[in-house]
N, C-alpha and C. Protein backbone atom coordinates (compact mmCIF):
# COMPACT_ATOMS: atom_id res chain seq x y z
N UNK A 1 0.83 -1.18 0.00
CA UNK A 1 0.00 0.00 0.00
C UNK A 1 0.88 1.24 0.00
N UNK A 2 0.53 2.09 -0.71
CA UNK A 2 1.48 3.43 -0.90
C UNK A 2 -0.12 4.29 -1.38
N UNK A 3 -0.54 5.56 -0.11
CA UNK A 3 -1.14 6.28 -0.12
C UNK A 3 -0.46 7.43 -0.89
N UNK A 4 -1.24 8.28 -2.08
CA UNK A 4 -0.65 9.67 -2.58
C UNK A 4 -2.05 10.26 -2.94
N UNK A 5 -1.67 11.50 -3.15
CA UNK A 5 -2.78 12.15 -3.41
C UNK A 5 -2.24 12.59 -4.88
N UNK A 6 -3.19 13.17 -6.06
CA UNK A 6 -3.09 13.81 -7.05
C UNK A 6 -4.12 14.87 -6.82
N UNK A 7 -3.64 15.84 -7.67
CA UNK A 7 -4.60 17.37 -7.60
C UNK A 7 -4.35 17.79 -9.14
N UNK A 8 -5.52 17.90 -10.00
CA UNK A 8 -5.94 18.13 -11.08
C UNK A 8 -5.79 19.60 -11.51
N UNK A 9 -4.58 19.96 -11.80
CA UNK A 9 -4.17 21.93 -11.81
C UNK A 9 -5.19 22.17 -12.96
N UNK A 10 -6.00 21.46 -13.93
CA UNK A 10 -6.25 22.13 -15.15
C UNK A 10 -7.97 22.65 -14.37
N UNK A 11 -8.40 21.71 -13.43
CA UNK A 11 -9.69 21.59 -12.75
C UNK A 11 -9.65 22.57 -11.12
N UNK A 12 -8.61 22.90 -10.71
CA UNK A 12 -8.34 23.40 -9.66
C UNK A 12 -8.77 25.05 -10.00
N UNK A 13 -9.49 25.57 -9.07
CA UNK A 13 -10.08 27.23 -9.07
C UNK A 13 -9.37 28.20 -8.17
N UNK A 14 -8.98 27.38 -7.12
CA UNK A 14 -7.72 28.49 -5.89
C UNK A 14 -9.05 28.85 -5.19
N UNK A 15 -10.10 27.90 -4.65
CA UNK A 15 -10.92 28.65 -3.81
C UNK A 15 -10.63 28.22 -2.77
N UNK A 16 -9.33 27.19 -2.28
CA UNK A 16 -9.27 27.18 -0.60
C UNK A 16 -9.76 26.40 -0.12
N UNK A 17 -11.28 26.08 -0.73
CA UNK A 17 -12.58 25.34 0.17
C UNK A 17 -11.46 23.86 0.91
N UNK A 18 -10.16 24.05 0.45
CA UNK A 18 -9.45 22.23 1.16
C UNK A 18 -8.61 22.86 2.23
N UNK A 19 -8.17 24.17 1.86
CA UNK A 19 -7.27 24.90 3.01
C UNK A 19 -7.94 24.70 4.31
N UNK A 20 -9.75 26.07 4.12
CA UNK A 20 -11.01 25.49 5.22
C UNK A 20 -10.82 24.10 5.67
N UNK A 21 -11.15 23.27 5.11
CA UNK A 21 -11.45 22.18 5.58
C UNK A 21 -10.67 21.39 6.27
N UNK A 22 -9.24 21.60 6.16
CA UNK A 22 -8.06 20.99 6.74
C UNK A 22 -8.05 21.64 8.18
N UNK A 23 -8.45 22.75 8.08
CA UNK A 23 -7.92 23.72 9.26
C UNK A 23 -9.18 23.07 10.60
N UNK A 24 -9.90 23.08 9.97
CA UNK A 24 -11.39 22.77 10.63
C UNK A 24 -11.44 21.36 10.88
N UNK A 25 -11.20 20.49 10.43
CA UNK A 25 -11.29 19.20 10.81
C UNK A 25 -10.02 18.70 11.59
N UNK A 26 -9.02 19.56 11.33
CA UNK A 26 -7.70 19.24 12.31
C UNK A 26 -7.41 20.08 13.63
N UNK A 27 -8.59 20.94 13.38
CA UNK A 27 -8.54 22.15 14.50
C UNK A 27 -7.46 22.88 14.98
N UNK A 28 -7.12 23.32 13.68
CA UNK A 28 -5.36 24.08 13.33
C UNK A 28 -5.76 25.63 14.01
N UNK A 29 -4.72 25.79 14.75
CA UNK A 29 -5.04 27.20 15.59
C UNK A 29 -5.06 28.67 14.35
N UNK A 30 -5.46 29.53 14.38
CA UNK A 30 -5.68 30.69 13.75
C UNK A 30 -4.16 31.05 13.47
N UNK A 31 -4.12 31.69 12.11
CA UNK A 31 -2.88 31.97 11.59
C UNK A 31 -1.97 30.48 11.16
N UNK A 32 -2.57 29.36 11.30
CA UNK A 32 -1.32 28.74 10.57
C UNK A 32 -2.61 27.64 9.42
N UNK A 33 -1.52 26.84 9.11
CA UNK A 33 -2.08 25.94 8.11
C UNK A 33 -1.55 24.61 7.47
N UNK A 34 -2.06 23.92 7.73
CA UNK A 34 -1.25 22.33 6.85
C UNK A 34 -1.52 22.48 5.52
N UNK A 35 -1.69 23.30 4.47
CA UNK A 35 -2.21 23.68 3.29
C UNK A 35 -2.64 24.86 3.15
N UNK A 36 -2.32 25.05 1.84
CA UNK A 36 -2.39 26.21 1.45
C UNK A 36 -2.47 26.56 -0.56
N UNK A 37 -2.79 27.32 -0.99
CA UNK A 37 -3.14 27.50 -2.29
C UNK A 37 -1.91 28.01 -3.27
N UNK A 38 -1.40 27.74 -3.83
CA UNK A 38 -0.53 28.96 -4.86
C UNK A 38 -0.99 28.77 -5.88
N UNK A 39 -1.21 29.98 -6.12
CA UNK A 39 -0.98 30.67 -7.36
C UNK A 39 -0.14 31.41 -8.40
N UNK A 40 0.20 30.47 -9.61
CA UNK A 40 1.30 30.93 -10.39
C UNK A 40 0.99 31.01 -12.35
N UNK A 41 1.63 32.65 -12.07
CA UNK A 41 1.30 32.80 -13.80
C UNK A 41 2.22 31.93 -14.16
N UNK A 42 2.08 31.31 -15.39
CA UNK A 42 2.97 30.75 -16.54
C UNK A 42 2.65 30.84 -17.99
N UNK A 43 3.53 31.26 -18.39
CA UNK A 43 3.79 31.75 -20.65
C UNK A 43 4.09 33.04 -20.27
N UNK A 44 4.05 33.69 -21.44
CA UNK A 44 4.55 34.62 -21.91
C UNK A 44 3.29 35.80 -22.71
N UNK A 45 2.93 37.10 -22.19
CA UNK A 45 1.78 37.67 -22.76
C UNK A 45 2.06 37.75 -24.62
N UNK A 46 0.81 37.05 -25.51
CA UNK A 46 -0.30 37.03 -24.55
C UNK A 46 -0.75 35.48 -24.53
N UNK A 47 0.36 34.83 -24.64
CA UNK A 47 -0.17 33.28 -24.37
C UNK A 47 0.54 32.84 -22.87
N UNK A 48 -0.79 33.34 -22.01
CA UNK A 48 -0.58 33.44 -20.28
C UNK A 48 -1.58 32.26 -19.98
N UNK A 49 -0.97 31.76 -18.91
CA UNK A 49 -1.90 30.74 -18.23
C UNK A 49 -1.97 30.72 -16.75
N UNK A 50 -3.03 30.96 -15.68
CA UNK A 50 -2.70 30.63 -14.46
C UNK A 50 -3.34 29.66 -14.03
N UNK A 51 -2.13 28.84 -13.37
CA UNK A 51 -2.23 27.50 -12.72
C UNK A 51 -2.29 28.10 -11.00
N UNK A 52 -3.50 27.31 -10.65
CA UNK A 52 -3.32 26.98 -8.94
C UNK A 52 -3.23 25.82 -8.54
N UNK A 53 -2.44 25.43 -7.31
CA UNK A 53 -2.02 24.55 -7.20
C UNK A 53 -2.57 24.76 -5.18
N UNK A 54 -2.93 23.72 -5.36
CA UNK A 54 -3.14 23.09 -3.25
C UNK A 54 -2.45 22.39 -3.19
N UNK A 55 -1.15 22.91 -2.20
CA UNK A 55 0.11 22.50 -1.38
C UNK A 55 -0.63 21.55 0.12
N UNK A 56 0.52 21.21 0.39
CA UNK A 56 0.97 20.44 1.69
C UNK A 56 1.65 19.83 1.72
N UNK A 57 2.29 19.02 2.94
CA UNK A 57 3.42 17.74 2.89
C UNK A 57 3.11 16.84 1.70
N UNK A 58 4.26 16.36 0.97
CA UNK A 58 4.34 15.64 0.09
C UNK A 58 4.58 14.19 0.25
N UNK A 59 4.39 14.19 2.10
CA UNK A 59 4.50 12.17 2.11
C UNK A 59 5.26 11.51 1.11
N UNK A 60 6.69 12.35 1.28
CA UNK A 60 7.69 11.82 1.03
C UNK A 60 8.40 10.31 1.21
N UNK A 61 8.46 9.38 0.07
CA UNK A 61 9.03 8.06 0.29
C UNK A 61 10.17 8.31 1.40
N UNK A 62 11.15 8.88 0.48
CA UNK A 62 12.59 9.44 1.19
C UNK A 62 12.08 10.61 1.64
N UNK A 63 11.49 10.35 2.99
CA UNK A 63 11.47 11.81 3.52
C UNK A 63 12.59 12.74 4.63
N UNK A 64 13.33 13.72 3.90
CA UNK A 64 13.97 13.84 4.65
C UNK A 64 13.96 14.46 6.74
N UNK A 65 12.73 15.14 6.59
CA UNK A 65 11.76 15.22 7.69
C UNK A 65 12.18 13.88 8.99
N UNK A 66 11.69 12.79 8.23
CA UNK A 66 11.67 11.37 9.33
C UNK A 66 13.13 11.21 9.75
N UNK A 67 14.43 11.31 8.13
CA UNK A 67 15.92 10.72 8.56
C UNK A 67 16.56 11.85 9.86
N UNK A 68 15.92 13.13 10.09
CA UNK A 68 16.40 13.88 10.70
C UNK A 68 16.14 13.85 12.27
N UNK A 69 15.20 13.44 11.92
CA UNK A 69 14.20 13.96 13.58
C UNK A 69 15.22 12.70 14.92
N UNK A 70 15.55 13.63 15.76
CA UNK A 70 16.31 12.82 16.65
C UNK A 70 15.92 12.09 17.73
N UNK A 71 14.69 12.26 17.64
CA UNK A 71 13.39 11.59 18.47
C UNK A 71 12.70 10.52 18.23
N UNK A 72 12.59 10.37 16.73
CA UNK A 72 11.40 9.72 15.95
C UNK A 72 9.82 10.03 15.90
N UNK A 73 9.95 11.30 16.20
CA UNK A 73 8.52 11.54 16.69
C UNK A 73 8.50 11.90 15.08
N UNK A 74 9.07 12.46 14.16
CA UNK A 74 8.73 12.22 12.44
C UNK A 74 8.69 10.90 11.98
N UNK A 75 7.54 9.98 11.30
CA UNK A 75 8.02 8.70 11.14
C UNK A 75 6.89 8.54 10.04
N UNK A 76 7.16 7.22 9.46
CA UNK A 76 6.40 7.20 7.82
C UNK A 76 5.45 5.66 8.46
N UNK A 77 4.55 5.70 8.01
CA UNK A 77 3.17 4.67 8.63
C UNK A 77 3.21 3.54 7.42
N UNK A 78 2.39 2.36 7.75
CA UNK A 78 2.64 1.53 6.70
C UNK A 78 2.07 1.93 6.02
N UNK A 79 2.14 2.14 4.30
CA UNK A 79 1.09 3.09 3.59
C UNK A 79 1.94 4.24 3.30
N UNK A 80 2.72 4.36 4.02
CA UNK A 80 3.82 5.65 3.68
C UNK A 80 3.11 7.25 3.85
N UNK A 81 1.98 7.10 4.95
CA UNK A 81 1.87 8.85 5.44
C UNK A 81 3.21 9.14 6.21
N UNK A 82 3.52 10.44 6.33
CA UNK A 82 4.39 10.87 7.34
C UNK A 82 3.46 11.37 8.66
N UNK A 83 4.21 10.99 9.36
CA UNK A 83 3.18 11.92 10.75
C UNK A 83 4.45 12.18 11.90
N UNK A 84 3.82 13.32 12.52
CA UNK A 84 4.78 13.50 13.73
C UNK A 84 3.59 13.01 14.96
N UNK A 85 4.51 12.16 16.26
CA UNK A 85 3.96 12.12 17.44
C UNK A 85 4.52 13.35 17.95
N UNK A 86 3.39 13.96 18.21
CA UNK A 86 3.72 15.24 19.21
C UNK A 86 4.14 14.83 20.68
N UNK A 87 3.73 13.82 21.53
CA UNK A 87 4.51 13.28 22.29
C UNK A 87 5.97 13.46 22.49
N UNK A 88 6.57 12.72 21.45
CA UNK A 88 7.95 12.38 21.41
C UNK A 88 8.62 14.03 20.34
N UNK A 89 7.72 14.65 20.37
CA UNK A 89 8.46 15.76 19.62
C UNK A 89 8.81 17.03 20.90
N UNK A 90 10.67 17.14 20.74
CA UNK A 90 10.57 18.28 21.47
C UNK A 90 11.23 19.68 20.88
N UNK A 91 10.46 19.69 19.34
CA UNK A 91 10.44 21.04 19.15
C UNK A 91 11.73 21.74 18.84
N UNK A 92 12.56 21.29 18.61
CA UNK A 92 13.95 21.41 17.70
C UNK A 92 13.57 21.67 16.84
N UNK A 93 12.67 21.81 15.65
CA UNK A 93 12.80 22.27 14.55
C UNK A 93 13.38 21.69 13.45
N UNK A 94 14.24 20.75 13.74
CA UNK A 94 15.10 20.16 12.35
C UNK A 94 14.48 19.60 11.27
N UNK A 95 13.07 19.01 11.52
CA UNK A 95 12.27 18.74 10.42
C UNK A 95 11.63 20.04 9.80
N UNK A 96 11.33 20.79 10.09
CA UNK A 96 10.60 21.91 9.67
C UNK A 96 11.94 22.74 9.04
N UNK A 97 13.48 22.60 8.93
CA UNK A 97 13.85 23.18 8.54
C UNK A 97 14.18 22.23 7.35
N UNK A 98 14.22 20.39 7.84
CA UNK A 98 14.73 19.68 6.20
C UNK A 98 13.56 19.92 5.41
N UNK A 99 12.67 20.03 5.68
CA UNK A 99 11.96 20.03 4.29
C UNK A 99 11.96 20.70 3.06
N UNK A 100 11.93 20.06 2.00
CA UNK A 100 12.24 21.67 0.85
C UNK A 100 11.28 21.79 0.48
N UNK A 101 9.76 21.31 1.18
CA UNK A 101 8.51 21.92 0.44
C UNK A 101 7.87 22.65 1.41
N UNK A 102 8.67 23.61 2.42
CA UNK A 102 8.06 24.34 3.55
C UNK A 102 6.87 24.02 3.65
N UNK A 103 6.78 22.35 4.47
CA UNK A 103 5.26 22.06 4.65
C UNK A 103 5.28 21.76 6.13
N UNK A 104 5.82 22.35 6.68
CA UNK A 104 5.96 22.08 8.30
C UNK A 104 5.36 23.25 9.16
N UNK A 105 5.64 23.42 10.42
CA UNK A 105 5.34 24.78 11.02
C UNK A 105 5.84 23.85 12.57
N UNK A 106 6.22 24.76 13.62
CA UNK A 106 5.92 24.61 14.93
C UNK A 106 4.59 25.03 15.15
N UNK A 107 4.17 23.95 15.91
CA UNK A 107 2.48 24.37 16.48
C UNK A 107 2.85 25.03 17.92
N UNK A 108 2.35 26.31 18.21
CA UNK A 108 2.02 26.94 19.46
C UNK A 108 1.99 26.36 20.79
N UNK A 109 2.11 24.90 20.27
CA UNK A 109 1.86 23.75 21.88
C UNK A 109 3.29 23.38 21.77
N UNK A 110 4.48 24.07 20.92
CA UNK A 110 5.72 23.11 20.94
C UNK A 110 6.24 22.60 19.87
N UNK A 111 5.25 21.89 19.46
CA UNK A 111 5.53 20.11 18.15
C UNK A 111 5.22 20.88 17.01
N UNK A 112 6.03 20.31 16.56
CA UNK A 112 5.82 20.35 14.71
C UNK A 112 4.43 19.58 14.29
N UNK A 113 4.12 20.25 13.58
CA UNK A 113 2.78 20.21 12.67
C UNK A 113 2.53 20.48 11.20
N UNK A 114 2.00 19.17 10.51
CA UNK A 114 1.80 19.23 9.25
C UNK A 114 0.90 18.27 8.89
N UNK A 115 0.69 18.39 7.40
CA UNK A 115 -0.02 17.35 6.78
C UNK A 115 -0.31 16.30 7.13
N UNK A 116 -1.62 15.37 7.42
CA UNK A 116 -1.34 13.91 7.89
C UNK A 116 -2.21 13.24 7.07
N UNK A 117 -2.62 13.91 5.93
CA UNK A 117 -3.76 12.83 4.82
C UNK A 117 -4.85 12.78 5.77
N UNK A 118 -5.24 13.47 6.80
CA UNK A 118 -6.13 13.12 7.40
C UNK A 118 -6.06 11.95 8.23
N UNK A 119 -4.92 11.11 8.81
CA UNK A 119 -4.72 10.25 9.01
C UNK A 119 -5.97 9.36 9.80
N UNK A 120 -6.05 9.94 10.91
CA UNK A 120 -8.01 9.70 11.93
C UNK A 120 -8.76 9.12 10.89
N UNK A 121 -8.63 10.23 9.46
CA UNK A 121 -10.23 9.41 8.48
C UNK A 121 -9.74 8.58 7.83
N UNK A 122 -8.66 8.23 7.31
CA UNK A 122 -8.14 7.51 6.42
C UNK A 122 -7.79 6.27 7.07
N UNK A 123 -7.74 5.99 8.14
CA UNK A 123 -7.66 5.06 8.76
C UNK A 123 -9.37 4.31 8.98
N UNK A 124 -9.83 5.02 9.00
CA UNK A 124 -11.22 4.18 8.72
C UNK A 124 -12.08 4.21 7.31
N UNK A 125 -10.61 4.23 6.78
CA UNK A 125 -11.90 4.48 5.21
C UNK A 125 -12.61 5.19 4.77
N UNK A 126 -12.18 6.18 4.98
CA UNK A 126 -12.36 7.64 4.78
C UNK A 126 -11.77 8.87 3.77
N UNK A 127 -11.84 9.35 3.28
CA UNK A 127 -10.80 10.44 2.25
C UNK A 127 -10.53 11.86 3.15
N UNK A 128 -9.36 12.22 3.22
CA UNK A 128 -8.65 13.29 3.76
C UNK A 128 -9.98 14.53 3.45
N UNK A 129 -10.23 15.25 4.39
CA UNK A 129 -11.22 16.13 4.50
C UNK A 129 -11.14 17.07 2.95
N UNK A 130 -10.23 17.58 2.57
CA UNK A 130 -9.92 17.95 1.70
C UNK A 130 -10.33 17.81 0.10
N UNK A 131 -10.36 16.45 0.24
CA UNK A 131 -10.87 15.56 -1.03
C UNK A 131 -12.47 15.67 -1.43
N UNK A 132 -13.06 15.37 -0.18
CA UNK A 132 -13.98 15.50 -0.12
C UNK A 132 -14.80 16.84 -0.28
N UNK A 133 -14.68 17.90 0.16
CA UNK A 133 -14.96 19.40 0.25
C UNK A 133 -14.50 19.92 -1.40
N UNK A 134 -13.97 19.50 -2.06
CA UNK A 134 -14.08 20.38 -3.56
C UNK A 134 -14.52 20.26 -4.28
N UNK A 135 -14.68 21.55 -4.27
CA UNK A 135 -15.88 21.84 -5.91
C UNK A 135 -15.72 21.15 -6.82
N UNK A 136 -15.08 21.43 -6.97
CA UNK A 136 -14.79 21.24 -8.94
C UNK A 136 -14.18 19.45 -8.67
N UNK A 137 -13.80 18.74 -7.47
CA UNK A 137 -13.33 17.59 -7.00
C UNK A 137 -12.35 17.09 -8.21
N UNK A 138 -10.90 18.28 -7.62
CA UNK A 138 -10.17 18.00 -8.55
C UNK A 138 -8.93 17.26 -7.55
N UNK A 139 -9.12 16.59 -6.53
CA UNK A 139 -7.95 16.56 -5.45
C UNK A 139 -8.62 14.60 -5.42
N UNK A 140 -7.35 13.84 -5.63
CA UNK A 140 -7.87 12.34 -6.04
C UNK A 140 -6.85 11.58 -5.01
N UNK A 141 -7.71 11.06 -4.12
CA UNK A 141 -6.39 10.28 -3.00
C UNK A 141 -6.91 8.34 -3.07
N UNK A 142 -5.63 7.73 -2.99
CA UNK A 142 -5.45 6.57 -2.81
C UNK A 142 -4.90 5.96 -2.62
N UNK A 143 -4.86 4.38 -2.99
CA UNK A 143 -3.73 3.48 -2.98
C UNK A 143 -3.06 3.09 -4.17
N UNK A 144 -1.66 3.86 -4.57
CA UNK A 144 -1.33 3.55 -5.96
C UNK A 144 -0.94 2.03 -6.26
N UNK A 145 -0.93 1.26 -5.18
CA UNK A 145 -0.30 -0.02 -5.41
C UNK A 145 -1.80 -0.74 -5.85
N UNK A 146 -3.09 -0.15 -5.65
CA UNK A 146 -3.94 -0.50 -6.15
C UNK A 146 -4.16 -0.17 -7.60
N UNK A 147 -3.82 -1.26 -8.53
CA UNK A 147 -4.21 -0.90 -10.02
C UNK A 147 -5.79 -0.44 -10.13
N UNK A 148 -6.71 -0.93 -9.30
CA UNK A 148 -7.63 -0.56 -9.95
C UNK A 148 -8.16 0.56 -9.19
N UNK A 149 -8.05 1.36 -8.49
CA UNK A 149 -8.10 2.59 -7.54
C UNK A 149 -7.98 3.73 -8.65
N UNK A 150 -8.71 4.66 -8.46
CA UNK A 150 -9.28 5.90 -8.96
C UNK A 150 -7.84 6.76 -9.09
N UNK A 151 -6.97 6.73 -7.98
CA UNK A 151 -5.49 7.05 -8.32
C UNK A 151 -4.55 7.05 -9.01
N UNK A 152 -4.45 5.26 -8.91
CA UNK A 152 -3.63 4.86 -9.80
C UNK A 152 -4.05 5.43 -11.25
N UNK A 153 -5.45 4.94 -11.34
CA UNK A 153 -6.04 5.02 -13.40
C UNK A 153 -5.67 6.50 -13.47
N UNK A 154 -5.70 7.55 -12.36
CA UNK A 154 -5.33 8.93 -13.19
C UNK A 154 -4.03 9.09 -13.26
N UNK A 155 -2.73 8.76 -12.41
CA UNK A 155 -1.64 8.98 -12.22
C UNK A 155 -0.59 8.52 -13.84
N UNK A 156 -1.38 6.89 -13.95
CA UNK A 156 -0.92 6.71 -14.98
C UNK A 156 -1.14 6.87 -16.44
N UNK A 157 -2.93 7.46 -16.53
CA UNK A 157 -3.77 7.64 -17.75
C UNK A 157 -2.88 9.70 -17.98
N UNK A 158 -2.94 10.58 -16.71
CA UNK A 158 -2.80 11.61 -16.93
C UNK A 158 -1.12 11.89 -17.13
N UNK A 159 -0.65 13.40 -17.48
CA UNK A 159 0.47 13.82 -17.27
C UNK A 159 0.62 14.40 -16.35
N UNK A 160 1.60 14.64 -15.43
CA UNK A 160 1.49 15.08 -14.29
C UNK A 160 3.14 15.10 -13.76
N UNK A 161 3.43 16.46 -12.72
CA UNK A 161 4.84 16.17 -12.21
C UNK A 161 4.36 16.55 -10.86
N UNK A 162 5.61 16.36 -9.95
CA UNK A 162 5.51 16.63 -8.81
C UNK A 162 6.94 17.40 -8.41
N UNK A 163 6.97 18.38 -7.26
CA UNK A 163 6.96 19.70 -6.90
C UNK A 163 9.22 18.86 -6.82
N UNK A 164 9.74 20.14 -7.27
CA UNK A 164 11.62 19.88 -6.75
C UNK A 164 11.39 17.84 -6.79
N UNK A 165 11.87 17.77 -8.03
CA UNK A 165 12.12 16.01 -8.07
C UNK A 165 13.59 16.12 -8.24
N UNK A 166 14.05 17.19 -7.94
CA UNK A 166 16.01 17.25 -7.89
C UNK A 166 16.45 17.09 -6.32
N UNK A 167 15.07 17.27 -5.66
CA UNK A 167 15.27 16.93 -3.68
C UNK A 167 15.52 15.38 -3.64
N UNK A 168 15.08 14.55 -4.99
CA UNK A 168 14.98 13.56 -5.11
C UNK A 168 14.24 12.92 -3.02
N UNK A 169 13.60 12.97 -2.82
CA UNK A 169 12.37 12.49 -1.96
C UNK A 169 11.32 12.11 -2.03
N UNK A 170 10.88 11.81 -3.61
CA UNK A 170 9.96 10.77 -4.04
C UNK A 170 8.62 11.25 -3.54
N UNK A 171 8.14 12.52 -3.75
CA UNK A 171 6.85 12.65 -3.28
C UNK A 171 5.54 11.84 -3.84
N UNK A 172 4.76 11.80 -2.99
CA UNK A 172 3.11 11.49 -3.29
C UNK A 172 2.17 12.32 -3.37
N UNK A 173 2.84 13.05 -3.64
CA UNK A 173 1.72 14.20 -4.33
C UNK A 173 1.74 14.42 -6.09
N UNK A 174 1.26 14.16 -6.94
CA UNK A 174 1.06 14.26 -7.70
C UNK A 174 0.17 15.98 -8.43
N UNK A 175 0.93 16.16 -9.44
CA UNK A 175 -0.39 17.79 -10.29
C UNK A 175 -0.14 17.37 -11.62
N UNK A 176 -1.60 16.86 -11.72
CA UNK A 176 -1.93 16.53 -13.12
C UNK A 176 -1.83 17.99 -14.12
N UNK A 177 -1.14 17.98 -14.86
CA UNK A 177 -1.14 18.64 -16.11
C UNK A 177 -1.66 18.93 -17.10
């Protein structure tokens, strides 16, 4: 099992509605965020195009996040989410500084905080709050080791890259093209 998500940039609007929903179902304190939206022109006027794109941890195979953490409170689940135990996290920072997809933050209680696929729902068969809440339901999560999963058929039917593949860290995040 290898969980990733894909996000459909040609179907994506930059309305957030997954930013909301992450914040709210993870009960992320005011001012921060496990996600977030960018927005980026690309071409040349007047053949301009803007792509938005919904960020977060990239549940990195090789994540450098987990090789760092001197605790283990960064660690990769079977299925390959990353998650931090806030327990065993004391707030050193060293994961929030390896990452090269600034998808980390210190949470206000101490511990590092980020992305977890929703881990709570996804563990019962559930789709990351995120997935669920969009419009246009351009954000596609699964099991790629499942050929026949809604994931896999887009990952390999669509074109698509994923974010610094020179960090070489093997993300699971996928942006269809």
């Amino acid at each position: 099992m290898r969980y990733a998500m894909a996000i459909d940039t040609k179907k994506c609007i930059g309305c957030a509605d997954c930013v909301l929903a992450c914040n709210m179902e993870n009960q992320i304190p005011e001012g921060f965020t496990r996600s977030w939206v960018v927005e980026m022109a690309k071409g040349e006027y007047p053949d301009t195009m803007l792509e938005f794109r919904s960020e977060r941890c990239n549940h990195c195979e090789n994540a450098p996040c987990v090789r760092c953490c001197p605790t283990g409170a960064s660690f990769t689940t079977e299925g390959g989410i990353v998650l931090v135990d806030e327990s065993k996290c004391i707030g050193c920072a060293a994961c929030v500084e390896s990452c090269p997809y600034d998808a980390r933050f210190m949470h206000p209680d101490g511990y590092a905080d980020k992305c977890t696929f929703c881990y709570h729902l996804v563990s019962e068969g559930q789709n990351p709050a995120c997935v669920d809440v969009c419009p246009t339901k351009c954000i596609y999560f699964g099991d790629l080791d499942d050929a026949d999963s809604e994931i896999s058929k887009i990952v390999e039917t669509r074109k698509s890259k994923v974010l610094l593949p020179e960090a070489g860290t093997n993300p699971h995040i996928f942006y269809l093209i």
